[in-house]
N, C-alpha and C. Protein backbone atom coordinates (compact mmCIF):
# COMPACT_ATOMS: atom_id res chain seq x y z
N UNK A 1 0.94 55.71 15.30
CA UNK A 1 0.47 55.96 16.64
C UNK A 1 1.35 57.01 17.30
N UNK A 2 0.74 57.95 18.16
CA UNK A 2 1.48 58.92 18.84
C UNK A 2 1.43 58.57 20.59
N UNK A 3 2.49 59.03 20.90
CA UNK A 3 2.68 58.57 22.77
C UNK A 3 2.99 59.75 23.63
N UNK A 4 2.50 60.15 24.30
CA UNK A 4 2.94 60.86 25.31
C UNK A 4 3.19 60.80 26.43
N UNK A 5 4.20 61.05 27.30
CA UNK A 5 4.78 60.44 28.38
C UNK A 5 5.18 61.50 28.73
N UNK A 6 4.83 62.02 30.29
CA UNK A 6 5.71 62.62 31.45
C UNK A 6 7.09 62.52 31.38
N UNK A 7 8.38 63.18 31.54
CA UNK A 7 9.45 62.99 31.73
C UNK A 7 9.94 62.56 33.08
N UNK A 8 9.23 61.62 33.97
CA UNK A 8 10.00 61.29 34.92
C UNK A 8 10.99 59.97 34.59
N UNK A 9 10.83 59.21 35.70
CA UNK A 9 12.09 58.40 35.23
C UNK A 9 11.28 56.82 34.76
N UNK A 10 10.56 56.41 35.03
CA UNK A 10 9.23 55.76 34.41
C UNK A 10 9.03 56.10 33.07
N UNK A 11 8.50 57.14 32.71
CA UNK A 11 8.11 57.96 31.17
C UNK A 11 9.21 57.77 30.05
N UNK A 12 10.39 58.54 30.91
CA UNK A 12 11.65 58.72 29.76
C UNK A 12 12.11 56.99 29.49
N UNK A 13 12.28 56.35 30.37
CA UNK A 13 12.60 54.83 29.70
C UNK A 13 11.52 54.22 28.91
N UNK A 14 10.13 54.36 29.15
CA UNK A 14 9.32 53.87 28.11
C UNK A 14 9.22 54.58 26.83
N UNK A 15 9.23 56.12 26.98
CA UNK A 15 9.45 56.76 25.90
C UNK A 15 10.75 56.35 24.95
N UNK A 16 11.85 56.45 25.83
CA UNK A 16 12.95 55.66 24.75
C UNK A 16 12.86 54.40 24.37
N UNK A 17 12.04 53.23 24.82
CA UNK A 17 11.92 52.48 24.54
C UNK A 17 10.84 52.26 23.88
N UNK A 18 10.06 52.73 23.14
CA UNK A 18 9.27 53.08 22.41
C UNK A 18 9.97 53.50 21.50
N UNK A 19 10.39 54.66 20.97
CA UNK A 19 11.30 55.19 20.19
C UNK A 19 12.23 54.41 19.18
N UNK A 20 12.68 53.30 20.20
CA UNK A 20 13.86 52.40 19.57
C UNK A 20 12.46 51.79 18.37
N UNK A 21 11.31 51.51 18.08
CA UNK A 21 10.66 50.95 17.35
C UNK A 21 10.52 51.47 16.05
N UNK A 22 10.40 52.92 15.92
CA UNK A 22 10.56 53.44 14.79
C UNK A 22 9.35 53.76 13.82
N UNK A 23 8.47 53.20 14.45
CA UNK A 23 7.18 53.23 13.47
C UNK A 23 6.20 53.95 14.32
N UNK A 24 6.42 54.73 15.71
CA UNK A 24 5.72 55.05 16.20
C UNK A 24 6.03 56.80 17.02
N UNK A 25 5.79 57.81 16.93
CA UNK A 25 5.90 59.16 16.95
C UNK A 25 5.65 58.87 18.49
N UNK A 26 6.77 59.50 19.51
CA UNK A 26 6.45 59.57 20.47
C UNK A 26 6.82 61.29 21.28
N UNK A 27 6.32 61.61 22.34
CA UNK A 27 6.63 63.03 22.68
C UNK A 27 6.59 62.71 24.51
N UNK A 28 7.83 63.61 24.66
CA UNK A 28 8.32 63.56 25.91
C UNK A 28 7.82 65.17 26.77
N UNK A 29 6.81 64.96 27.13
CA UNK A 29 6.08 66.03 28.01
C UNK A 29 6.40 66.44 29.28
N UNK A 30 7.09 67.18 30.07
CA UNK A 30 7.09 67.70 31.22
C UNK A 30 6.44 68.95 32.12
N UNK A 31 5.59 68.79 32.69
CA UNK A 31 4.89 70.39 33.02
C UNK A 31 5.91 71.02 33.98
N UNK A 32 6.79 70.02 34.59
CA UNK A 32 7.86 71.08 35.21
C UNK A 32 8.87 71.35 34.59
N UNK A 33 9.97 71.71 35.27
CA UNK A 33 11.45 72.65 34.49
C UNK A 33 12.35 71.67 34.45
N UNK A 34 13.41 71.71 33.83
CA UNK A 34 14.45 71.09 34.07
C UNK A 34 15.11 71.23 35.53
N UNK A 35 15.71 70.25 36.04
CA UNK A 35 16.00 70.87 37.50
C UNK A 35 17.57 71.28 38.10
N UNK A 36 17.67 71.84 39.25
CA UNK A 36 19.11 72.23 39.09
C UNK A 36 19.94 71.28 39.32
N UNK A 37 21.49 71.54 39.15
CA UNK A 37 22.03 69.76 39.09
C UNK A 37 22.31 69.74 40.99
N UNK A 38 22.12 70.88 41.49
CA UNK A 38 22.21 69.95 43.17
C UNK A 38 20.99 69.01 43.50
N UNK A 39 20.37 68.44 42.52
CA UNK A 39 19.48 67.56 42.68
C UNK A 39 20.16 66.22 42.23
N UNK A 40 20.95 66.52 41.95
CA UNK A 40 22.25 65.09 41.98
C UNK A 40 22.58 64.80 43.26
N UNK A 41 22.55 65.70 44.22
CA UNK A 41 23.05 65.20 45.53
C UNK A 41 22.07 64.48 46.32
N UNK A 42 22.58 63.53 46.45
CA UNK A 42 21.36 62.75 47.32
C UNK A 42 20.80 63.62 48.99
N UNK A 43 22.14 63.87 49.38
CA UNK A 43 21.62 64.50 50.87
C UNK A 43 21.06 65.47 50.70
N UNK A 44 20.64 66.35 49.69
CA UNK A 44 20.07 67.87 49.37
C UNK A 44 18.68 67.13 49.21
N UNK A 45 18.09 66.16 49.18
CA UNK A 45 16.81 65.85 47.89
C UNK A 45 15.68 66.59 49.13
N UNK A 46 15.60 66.06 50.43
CA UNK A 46 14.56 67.34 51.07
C UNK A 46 14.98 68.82 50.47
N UNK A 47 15.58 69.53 50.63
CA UNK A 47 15.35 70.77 49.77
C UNK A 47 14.67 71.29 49.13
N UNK A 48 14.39 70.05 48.09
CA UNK A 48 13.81 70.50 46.68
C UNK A 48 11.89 69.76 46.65
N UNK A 49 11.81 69.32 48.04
CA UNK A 49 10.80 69.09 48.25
C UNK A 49 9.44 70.54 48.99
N UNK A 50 8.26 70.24 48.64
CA UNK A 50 8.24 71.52 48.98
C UNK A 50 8.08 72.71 48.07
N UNK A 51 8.67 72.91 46.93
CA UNK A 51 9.51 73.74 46.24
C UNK A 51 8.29 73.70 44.73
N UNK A 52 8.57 74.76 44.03
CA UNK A 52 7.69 74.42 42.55
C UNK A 52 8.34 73.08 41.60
N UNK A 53 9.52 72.64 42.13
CA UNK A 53 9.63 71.35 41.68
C UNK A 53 9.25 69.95 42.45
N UNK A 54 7.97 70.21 43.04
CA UNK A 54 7.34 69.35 43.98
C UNK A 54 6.09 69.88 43.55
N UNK A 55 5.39 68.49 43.33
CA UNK A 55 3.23 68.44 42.89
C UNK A 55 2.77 68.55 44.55
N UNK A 56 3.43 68.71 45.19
CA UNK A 56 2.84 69.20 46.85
C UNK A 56 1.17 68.52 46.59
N UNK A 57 1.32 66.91 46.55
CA UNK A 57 0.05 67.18 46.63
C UNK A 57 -0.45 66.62 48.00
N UNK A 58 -2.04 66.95 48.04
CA UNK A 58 -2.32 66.55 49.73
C UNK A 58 -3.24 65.37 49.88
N UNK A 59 -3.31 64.80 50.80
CA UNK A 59 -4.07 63.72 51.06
C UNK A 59 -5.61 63.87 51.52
N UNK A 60 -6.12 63.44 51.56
CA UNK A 60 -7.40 63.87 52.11
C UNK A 60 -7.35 63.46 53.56
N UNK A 61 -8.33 63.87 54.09
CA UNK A 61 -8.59 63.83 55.75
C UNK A 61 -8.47 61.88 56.23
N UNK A 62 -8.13 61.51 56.94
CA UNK A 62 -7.99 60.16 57.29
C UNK A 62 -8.45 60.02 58.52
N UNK A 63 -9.55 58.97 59.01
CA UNK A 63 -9.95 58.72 60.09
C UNK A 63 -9.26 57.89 61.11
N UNK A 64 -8.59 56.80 60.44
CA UNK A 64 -7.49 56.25 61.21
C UNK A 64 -6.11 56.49 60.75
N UNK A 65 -5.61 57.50 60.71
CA UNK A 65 -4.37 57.78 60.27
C UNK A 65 -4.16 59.30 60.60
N UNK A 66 -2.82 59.91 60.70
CA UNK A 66 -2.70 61.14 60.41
C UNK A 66 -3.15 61.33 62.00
N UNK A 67 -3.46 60.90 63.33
CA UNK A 67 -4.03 61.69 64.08
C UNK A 67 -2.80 62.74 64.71
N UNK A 68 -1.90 62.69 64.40
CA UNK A 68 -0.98 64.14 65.01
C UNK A 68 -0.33 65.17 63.78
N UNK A 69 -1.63 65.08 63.20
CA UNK A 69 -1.56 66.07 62.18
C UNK A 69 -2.64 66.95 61.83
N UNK A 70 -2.39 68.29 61.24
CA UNK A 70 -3.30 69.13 61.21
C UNK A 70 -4.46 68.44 60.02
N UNK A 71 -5.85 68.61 60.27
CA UNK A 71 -6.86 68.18 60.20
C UNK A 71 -6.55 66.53 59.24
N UNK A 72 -5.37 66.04 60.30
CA UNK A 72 -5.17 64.58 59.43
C UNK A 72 -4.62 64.46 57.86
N UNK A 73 -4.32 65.48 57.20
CA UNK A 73 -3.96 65.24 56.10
C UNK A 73 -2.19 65.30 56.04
N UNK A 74 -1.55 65.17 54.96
CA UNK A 74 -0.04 65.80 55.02
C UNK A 74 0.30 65.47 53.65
N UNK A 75 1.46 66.21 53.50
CA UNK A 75 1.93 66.44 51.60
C UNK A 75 2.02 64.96 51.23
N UNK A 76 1.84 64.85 50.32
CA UNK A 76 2.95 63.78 49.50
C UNK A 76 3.58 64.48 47.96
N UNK A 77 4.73 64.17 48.42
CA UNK A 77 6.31 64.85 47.44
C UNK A 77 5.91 63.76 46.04
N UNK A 78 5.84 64.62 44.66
CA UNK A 78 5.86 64.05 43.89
C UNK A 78 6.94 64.92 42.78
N UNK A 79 7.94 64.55 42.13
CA UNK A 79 8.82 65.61 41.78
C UNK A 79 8.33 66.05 40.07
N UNK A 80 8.17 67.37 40.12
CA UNK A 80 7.59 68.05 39.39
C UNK A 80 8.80 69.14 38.06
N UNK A 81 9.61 68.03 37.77
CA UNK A 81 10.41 68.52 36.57
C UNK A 81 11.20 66.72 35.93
N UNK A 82 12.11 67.45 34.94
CA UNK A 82 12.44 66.87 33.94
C UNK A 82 13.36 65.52 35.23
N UNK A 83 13.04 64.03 34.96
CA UNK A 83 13.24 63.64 36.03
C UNK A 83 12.56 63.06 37.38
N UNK A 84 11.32 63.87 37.23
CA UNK A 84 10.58 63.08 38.16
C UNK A 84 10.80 63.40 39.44
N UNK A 85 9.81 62.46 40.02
CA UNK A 85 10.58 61.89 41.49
C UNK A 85 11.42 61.48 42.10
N UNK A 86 12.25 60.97 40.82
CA UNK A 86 14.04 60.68 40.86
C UNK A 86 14.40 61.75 41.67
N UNK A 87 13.58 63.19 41.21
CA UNK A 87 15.30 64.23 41.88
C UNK A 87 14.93 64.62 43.52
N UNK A 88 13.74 63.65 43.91
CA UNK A 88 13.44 63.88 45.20
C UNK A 88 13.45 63.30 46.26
N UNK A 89 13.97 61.57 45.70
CA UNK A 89 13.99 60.69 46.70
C UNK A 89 14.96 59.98 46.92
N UNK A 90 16.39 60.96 46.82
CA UNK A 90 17.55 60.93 47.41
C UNK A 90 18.41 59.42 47.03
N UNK A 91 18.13 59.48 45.37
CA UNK A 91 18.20 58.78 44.48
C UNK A 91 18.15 57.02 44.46
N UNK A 92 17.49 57.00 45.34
CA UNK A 92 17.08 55.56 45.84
C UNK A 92 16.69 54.66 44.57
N UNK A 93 17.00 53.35 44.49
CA UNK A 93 16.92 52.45 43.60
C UNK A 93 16.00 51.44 43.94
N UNK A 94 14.61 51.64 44.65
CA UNK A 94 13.72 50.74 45.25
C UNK A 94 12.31 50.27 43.40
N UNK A 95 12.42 49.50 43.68
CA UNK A 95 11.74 48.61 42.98
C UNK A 95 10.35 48.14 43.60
N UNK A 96 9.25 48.06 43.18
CA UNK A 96 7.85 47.90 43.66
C UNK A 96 8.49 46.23 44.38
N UNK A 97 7.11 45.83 45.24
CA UNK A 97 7.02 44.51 45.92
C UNK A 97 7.20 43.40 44.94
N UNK A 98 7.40 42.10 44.55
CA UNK A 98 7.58 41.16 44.11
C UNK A 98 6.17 41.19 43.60
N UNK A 99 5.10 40.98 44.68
CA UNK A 99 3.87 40.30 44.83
C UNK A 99 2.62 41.45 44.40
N UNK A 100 3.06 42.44 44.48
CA UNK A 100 2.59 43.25 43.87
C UNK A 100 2.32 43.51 42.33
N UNK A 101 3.33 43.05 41.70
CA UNK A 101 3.58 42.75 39.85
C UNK A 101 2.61 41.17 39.71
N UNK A 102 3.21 40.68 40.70
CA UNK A 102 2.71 39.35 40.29
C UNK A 102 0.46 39.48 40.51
N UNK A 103 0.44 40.24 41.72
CA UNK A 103 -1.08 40.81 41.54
C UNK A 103 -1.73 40.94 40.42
N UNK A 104 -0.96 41.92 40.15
CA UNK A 104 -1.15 42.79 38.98
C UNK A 104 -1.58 41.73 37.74
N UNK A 105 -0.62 40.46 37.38
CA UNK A 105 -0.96 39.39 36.49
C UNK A 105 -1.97 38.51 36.39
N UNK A 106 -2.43 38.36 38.00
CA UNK A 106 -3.65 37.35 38.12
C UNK A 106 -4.40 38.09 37.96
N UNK A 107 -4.67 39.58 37.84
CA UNK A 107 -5.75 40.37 37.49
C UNK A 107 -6.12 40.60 36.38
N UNK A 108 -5.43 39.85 35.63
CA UNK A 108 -5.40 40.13 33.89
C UNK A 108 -4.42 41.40 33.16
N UNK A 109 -3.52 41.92 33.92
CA UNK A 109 -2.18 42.24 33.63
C UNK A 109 -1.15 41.65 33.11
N UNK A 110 -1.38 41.50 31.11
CA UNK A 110 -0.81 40.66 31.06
C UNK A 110 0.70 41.30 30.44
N UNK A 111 1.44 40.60 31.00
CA UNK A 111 2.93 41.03 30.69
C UNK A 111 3.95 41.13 31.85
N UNK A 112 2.88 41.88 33.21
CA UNK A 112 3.03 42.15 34.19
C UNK A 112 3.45 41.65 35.09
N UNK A 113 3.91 40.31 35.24
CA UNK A 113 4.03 39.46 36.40
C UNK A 113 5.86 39.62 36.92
N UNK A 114 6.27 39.92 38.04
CA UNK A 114 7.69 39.83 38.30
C UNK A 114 8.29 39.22 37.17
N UNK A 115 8.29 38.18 37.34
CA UNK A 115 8.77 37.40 36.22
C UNK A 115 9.34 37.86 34.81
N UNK A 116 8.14 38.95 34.11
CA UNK A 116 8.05 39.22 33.00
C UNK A 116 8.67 41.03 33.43
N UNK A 117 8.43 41.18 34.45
CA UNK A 117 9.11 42.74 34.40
C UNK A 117 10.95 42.83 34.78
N UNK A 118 11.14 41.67 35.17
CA UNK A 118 12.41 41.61 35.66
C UNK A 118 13.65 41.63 34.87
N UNK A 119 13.48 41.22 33.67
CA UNK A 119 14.35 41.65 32.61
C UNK A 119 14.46 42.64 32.29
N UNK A 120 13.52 43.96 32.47
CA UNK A 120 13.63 45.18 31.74
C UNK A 120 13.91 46.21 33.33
N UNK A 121 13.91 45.48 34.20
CA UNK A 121 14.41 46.19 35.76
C UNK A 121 16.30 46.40 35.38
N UNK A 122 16.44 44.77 34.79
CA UNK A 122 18.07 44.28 34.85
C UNK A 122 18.28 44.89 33.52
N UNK A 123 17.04 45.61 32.49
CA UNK A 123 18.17 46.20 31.37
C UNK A 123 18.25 47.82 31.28
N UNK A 124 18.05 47.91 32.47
CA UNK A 124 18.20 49.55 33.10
C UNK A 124 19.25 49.65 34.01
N UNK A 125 19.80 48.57 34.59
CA UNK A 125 20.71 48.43 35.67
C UNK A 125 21.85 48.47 34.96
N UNK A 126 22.95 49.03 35.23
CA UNK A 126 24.67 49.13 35.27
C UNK A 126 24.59 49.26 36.73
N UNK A 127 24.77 48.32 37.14
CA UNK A 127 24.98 47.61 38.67
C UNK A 127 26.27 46.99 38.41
N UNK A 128 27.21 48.22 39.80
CA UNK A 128 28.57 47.98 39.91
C UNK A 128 29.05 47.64 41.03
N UNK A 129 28.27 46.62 41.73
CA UNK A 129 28.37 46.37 43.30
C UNK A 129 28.47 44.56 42.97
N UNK A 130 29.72 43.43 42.85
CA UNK A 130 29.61 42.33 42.66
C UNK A 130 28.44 41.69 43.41
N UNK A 131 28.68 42.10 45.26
CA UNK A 131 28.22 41.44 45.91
C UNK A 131 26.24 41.54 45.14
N UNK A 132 25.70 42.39 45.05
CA UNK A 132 24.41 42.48 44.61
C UNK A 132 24.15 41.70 43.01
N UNK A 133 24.99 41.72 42.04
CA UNK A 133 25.22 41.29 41.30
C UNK A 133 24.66 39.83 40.62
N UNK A 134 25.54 39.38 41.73
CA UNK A 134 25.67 38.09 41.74
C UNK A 134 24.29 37.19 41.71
N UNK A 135 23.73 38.02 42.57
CA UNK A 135 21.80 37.23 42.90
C UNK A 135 21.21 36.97 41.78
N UNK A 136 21.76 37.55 40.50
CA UNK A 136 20.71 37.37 39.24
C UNK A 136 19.53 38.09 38.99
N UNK A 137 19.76 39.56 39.76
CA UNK A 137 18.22 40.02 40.23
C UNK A 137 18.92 41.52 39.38
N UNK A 138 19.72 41.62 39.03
CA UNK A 138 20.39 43.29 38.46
C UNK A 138 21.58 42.80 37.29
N UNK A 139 21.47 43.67 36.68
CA UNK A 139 21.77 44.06 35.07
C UNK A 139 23.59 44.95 35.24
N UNK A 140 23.73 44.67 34.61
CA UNK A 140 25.03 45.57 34.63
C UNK A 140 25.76 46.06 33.06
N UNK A 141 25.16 46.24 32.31
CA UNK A 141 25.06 46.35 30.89
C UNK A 141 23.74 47.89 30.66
N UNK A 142 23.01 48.54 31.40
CA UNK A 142 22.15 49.47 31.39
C UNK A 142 22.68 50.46 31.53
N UNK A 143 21.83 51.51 31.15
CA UNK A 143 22.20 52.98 31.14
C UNK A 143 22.47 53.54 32.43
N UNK A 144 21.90 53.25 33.42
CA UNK A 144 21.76 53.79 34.70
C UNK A 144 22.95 52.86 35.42
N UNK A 145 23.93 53.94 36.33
CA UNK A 145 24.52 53.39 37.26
C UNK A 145 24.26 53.33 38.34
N UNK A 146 24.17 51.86 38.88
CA UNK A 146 23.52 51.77 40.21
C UNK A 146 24.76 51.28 41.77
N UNK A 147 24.75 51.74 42.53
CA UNK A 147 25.55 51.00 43.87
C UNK A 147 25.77 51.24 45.04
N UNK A 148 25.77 50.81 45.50
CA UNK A 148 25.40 50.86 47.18
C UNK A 148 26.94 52.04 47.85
N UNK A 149 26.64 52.75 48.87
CA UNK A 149 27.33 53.69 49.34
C UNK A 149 28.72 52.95 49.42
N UNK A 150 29.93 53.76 49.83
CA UNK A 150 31.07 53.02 49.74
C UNK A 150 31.06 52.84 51.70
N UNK A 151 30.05 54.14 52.33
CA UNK A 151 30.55 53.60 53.88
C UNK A 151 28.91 53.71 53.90
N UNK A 152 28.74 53.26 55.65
CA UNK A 152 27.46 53.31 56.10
C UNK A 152 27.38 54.47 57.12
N UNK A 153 26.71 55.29 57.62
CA UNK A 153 26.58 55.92 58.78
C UNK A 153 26.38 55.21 60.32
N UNK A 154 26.76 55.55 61.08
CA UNK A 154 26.73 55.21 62.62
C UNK A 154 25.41 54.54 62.45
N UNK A 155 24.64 55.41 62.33
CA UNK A 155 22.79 55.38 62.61
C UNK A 155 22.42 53.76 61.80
N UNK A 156 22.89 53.79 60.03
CA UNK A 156 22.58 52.86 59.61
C UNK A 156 22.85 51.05 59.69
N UNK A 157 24.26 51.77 60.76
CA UNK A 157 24.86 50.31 60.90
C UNK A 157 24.51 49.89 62.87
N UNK A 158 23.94 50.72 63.35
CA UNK A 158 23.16 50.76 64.50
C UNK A 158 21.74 49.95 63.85
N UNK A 159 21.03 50.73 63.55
CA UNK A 159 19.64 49.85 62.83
C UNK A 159 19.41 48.75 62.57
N UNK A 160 20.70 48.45 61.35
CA UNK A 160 20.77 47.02 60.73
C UNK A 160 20.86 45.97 61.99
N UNK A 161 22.01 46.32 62.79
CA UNK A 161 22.21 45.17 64.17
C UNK A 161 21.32 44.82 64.54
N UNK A 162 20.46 46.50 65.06
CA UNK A 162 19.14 45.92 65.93
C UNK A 162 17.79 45.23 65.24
N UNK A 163 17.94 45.49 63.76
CA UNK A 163 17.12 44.42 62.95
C UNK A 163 17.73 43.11 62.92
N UNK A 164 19.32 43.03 62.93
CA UNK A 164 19.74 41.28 63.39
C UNK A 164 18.80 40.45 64.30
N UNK A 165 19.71 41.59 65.49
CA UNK A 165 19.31 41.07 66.83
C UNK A 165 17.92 40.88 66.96
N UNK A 166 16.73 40.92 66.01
CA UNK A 166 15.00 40.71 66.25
C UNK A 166 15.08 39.76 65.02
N UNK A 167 15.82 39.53 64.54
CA UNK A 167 15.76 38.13 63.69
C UNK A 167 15.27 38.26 62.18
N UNK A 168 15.69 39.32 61.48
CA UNK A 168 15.98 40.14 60.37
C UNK A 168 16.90 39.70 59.81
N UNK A 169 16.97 39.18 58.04
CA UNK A 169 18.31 39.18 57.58
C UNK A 169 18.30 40.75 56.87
N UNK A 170 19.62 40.54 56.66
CA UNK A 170 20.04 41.86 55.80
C UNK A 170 20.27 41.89 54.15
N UNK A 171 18.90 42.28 53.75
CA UNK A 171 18.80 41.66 52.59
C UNK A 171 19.06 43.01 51.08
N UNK A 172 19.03 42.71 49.97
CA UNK A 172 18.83 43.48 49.10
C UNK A 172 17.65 43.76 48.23
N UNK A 173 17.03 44.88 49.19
CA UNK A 173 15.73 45.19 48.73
C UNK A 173 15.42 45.30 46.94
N UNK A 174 15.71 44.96 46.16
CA UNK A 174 15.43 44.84 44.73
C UNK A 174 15.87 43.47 44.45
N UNK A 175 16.22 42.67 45.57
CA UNK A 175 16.79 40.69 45.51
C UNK A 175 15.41 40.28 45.28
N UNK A 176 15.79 38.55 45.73
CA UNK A 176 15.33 37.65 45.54
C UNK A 176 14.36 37.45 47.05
N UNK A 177 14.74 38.44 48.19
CA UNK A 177 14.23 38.18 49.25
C UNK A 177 13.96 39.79 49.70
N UNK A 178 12.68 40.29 49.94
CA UNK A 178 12.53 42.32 49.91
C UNK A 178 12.32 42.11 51.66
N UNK A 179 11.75 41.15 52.06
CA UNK A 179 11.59 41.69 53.72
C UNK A 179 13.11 41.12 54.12
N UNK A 180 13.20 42.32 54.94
CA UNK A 180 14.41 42.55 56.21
C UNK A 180 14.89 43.52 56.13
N UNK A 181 16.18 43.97 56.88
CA UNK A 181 16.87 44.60 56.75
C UNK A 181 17.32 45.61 55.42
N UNK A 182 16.79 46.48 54.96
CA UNK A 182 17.35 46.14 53.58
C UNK A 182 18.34 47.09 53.20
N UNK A 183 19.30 46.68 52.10
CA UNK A 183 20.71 47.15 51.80
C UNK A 183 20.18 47.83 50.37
N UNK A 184 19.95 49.35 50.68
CA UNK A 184 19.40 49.68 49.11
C UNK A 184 20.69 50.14 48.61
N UNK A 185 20.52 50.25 46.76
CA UNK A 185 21.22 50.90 45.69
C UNK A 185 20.72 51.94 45.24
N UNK A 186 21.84 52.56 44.97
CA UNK A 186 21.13 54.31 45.00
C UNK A 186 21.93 54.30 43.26
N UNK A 187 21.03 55.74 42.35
CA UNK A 187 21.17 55.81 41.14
C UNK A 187 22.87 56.84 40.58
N UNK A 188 24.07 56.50 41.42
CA UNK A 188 24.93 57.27 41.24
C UNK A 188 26.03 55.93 41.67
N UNK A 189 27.52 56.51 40.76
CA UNK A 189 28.39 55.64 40.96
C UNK A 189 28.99 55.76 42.04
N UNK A 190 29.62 54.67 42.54
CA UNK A 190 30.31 54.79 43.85
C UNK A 190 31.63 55.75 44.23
């Protein structure tokens, strides 16, 4: 059997994980370029949006949405080289909804259910943050290093309060609990 997979960051882990099988020819396809390494910087990732390493693609017209926008439509950033959308979304470590996978299972998705995807979330994780750790929800043995900033900004630790103060916990959006406050992990070491 032959496989072909996009090189984003989705593609390249199934492609390598495919690969590890041995009985099966797989090919790692990218229609964009390799990208430059200031796409390592998280605060640069608007930059590169926009750009021929962005699928700029557009939405269609929306009747309830979009009304302070030109004829209602607006981009959506999809990153268009080796890498993906990784090098555009300011290397954020967000994980789909809980309930969303689990959808996906009662629909006859089988494999699919949180449950069953959550081991291969935690065998991508080198999660170097104890406190996140600990939940049982992240891997620390994976290729990818994952961890939360070493400070917060004014703005972010303003926000979080005023999500206290409305009765928000402050949670870890890839945990055991995704609504509140959330404390994301980004794909670079601390």
């Amino acid at each position: 059997m032959t496989y072909f997979f996009g090189a984003g960051s989705a593609g390249s882990v199934v492609a390598s994980r495919l690969s590890e099988k041995g009985c099966v020819t797989v090919v790692l396809l990218e229609a964009g370029k390799s990208p430059p390494k200031l796409t390592d910087c998280p605060v640069l990732n608007r930059y590169f949006t926009k750009t021929d390493l962005d699928w700029n693609f557009q939405t269609t017209s929306q009747v309830n949405a979009g009304r302070g926008l030109i004829n209602r439509t607006f981009t959506m950033s999809a990153g268009k080289a080796i890498g993906g959308s990784s090098i555009i979304n300011g290397l954020q470590s967000v994980r789909g909804n809980r309930k969303d996978y689990d959808n996906w299972a009662a629909q006859g998705a089988t494999g699919w259910s949180f449950e069953e995807v959550l081991p291969y979330f935690k065998k991508l994780e080198n999660n170097t943050d104890p406190e996140f750790v600990r939940n049982g929800y992240h891997g620390i043995n994976g290729p990818v290093t994952m961890s939360k900033p070493k400070y917060d900004s004014e703005l972010k630790i303003a926000v979080s309060e005023a999500a206290k103060q409305m009765g928000y916990d402050l949670t870890d959006s890839n945990g055991p609990q995704q609504k509140g406050s959330n404390k994301f992990l980004y794909n670079y070491p601390s």
